[in-house]
Protein backbone atom coordinates (compact mmCIF):
# COMPACT_ATOMS: atom_id res chain seq x y z
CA UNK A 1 -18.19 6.49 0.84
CA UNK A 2 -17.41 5.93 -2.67
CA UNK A 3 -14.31 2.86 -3.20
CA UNK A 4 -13.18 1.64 -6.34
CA UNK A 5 -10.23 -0.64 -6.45
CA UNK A 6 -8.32 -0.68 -9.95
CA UNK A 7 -6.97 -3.97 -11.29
CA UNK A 8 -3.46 -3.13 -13.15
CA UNK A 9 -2.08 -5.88 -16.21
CA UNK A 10 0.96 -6.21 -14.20
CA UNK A 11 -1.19 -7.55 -11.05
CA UNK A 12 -1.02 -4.50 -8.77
CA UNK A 13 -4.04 -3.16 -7.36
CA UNK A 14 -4.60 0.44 -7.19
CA UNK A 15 -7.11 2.44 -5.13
CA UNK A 16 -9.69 5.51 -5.49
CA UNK A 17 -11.70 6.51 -2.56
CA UNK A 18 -13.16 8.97 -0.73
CA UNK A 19 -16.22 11.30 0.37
CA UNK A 20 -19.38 11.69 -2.53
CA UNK A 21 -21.25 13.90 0.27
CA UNK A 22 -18.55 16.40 0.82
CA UNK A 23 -16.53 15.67 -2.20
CA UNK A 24 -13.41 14.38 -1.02
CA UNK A 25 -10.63 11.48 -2.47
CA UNK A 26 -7.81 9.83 -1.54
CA UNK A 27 -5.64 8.11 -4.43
CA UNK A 28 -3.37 5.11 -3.24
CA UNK A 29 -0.66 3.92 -5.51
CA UNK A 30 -1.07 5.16 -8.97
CA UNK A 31 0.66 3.71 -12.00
CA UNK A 32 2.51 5.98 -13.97
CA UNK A 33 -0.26 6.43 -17.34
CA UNK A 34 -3.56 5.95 -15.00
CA UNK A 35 -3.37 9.57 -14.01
CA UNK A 36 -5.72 10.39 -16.62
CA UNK A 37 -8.25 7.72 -15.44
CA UNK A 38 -8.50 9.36 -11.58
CA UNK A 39 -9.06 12.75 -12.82
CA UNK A 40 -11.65 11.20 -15.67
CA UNK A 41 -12.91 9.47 -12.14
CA UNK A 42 -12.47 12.45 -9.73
CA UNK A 43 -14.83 14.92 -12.56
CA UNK A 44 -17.85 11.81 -12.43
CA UNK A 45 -18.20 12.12 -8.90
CA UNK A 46 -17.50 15.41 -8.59
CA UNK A 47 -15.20 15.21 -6.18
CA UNK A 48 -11.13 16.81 -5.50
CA UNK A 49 -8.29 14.72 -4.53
CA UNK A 50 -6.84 15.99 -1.81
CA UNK A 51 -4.06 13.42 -1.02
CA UNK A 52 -2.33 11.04 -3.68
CA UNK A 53 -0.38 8.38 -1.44
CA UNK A 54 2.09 5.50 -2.27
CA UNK A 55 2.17 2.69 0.57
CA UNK A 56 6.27 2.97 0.04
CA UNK A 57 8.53 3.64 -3.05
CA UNK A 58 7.87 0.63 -5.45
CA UNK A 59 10.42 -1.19 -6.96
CA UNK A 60 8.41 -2.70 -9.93
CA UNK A 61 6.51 -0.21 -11.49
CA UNK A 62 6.88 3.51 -12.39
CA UNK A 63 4.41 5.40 -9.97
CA UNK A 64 2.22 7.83 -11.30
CA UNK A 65 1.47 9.30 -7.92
CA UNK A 66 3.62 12.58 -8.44
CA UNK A 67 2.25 13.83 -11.37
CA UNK A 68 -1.10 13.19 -10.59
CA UNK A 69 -0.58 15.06 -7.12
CA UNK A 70 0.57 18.09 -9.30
CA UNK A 71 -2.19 17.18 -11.79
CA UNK A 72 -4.67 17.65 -9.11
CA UNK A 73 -3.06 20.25 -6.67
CA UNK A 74 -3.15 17.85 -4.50
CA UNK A 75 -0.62 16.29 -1.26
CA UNK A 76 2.00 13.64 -2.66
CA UNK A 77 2.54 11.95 0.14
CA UNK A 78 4.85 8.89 1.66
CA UNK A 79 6.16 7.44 4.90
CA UNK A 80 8.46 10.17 6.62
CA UNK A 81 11.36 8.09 6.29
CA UNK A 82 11.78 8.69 3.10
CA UNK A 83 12.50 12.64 3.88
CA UNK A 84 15.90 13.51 2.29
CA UNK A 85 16.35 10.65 0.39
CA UNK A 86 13.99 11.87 -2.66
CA UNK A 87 14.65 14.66 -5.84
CA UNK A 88 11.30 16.21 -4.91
CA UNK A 89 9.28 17.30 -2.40
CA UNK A 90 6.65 15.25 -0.51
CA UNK A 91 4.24 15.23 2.41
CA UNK A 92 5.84 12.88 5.06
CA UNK A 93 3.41 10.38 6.61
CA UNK A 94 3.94 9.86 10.30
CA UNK A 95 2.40 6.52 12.26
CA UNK A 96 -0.61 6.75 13.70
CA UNK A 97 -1.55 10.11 11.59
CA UNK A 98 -5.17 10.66 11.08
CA UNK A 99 -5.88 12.22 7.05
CA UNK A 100 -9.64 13.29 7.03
CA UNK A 101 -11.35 13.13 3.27
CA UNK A 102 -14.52 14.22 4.44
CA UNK A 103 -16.42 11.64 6.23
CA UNK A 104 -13.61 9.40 5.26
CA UNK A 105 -10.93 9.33 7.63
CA UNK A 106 -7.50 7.35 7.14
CA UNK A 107 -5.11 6.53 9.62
CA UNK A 108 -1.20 5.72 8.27
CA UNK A 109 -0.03 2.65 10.21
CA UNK A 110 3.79 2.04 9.38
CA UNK A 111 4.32 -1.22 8.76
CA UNK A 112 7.90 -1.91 7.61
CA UNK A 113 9.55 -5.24 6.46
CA UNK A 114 8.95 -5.16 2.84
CA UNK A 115 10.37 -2.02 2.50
CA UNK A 116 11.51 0.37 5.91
CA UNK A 117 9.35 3.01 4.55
CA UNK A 118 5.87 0.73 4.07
CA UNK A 119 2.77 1.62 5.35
CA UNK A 120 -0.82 0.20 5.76
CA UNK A 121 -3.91 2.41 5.11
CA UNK A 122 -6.66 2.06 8.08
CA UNK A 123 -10.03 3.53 6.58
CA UNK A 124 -13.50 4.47 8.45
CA UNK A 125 -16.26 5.91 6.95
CA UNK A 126 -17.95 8.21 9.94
CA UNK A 127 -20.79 7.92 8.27
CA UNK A 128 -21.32 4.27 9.16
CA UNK A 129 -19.53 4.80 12.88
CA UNK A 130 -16.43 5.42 14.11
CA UNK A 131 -15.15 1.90 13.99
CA UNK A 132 -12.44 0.99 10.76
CA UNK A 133 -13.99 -0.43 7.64
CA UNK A 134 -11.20 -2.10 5.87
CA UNK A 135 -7.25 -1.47 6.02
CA UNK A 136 -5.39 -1.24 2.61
CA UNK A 137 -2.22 -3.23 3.67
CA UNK A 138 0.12 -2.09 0.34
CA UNK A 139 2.92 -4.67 -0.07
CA UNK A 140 2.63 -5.84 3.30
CA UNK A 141 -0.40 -8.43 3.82
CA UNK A 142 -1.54 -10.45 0.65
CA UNK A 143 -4.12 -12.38 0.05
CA UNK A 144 -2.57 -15.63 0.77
CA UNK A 145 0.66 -14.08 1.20
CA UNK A 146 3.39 -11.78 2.45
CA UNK A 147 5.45 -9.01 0.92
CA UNK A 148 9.09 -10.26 0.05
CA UNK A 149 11.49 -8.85 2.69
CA UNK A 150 14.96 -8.62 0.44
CA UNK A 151 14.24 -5.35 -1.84
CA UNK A 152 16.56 -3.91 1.19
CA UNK A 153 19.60 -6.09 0.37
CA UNK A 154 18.98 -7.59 4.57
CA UNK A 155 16.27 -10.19 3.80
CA UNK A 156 17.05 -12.17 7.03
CA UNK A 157 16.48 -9.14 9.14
CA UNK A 158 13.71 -6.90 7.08
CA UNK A 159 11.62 -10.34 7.15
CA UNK A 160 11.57 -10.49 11.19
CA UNK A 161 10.31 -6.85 10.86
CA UNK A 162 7.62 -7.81 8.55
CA UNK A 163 6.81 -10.27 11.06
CA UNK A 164 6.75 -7.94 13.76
CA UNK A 165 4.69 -5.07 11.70
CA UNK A 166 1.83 -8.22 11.04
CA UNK A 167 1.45 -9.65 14.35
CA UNK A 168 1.50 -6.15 16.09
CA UNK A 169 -0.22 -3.56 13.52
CA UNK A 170 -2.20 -5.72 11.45
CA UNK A 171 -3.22 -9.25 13.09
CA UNK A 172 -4.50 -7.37 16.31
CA UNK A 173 -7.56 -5.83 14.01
CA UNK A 174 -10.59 -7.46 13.98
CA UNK A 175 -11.53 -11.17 12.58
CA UNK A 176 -14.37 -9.27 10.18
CA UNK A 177 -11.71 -6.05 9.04
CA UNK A 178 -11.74 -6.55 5.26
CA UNK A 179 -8.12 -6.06 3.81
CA UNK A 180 -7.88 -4.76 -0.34
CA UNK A 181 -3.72 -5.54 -0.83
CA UNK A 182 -1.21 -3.94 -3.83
CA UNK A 183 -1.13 -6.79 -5.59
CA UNK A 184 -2.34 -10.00 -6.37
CA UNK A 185 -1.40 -13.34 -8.41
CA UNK A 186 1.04 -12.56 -11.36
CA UNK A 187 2.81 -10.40 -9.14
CA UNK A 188 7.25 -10.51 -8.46
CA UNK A 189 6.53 -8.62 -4.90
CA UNK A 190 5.68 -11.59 -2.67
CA UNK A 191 5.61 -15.64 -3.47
CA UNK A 192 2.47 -17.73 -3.98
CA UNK A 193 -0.23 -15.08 -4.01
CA UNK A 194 -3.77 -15.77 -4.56
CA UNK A 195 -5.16 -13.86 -7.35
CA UNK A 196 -8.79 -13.02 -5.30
CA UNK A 197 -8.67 -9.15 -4.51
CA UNK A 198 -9.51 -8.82 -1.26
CA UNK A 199 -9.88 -11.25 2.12
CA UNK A 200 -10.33 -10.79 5.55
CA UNK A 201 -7.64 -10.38 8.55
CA UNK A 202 -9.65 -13.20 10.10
CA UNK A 203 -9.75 -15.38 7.06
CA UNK A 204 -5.77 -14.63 6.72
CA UNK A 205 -5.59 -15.77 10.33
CA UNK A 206 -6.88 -18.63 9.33
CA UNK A 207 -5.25 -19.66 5.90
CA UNK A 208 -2.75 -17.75 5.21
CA UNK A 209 -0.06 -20.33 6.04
CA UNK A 210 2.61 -17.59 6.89
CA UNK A 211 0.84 -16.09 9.78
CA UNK A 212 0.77 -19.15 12.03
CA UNK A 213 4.38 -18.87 12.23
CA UNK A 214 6.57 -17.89 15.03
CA UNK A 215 9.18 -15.32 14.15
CA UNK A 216 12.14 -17.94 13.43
CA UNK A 217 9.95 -20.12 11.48
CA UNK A 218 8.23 -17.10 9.78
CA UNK A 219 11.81 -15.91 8.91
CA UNK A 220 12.78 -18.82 7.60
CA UNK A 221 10.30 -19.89 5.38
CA UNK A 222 10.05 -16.32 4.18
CA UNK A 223 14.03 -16.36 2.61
CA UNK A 224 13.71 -19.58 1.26
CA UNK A 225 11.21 -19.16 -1.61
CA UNK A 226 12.42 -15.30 -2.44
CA UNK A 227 11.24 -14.87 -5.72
CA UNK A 228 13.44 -13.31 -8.86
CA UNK A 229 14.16 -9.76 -8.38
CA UNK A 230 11.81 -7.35 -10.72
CA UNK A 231 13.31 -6.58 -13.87
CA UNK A 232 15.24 -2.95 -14.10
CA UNK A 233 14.47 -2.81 -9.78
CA UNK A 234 17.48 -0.09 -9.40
CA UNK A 235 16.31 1.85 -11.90
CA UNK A 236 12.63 1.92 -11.03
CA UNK A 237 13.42 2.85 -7.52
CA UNK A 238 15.77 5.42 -8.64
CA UNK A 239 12.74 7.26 -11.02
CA UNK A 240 10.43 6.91 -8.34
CA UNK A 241 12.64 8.51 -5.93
CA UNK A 242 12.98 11.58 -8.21
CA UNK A 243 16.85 10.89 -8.70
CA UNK A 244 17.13 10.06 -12.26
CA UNK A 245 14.68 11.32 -14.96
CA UNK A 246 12.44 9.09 -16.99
């Protein structure tokens, strides 16, 4: 397996992955003016990109996921609650879905709370056995951190399903399942996270002071350190829903 994990100025973490052997990728939330650096990537390792996913329609940045998808003939794909609330076409996500990149195989966990439509990426690389590798855990886990549950306009009741999505999706992996988030330090879509790239779901366990919590506590401490909405949020979802052109 090939992985390389793209570190954006505006502290969101992007993804490239896939199958060298049988020459197979999977992008995972593209900024809109990186499309030219997957297919730059994509020609290197002589590989195709099949599937171009974004863990749930972001609210501050411009994705770049559809044109690269049409750049590369490849799937644009997103949660399946998103079907008919977009201006384009897409290839819905359901839970527990496997997508196969090769010997890379990727199973779509729905996760919601910071948005209804998030989703976690589970990965495995057959190659090294048929247990996951790492989980890419979008706007949902950070390092340090949680996603901020308000971009819905319910923040007292999108936070208790955050915490429900974490302690029943994601805290039940493994202590030694590595976890690669969207964002890191710098970013508006969670409070106080660390700017390290990556972490553990047993480190998290461990540190990440959220995750102790029982739902009412979680909840509350959650909604009372919201941080500023991102700036232009209604119009950013809007583009990337395909409703209003850029």
């Amino acid at each position: 397996m090939f992985f390389r994990q793209r570190v954006n100025a505006d502290a969101s973490l992007s993804y490239f992955f896939g199958c060298a052997g049988k020459g197979k990728a999977i992008a995972v939330d593209v900024l809109a003016g990186d499309e030219d650096w997957y297919v730059d990537q994509a020609a290197k390792l002589n590989v195709a990109i099949t599937h171009v996913i974004d863990t749930h329609i972001h609210a501050d940045h411009l994705s770049g996921g559809p044109k690269l998808a049409q750049t590369a003939d490849a799937a644009y794909a997103l949660h399946e609650s998103n079907l008919g609330k977009t201006g384009f076409e897409f290839t819905p996500l359901k839970d527990g879905e496997i997508i196969p990149a090769g010997n890379t195989q990727v199973k779509v966990l729905h996760t919601p709370g910071h948005s209804p439509d998030s989703l976690c990426l589970l990965v495995t690389d057959l190659r090294r056995g048929e247990d996951p590798w790492f989980v890419l855990t979008g706007d949902t886990l950070f390092v340090g951190s949680v996603g901020r549950p308000d971009l819905a306009g319910r923040e007292v009741e999108m936070a208790g399903v955050l915490w429900q999505s974490l302690h029943d999706r994601l805290l039940v992996l493994p202590d030694d399942m590595e976890i690669f988030p969207g964002h890191q330090s710098g970013s508006p879509c969670g409070a106080d996270l660390s700017g390290k790239p990556s972490s553990t779901i047993g480190f998290e366990t461990r540190w990440n002071p959220l995750l102790g919590m029982d739902k009412q506590a979680f909840v509350a401490a959650l909604t009372a350190q919201i941080p500023p909405r991102p700036d232009d949020m209604d119009r950013l979802v809007a583009l990337n829903l395909g409703l209003v052109a850029a």
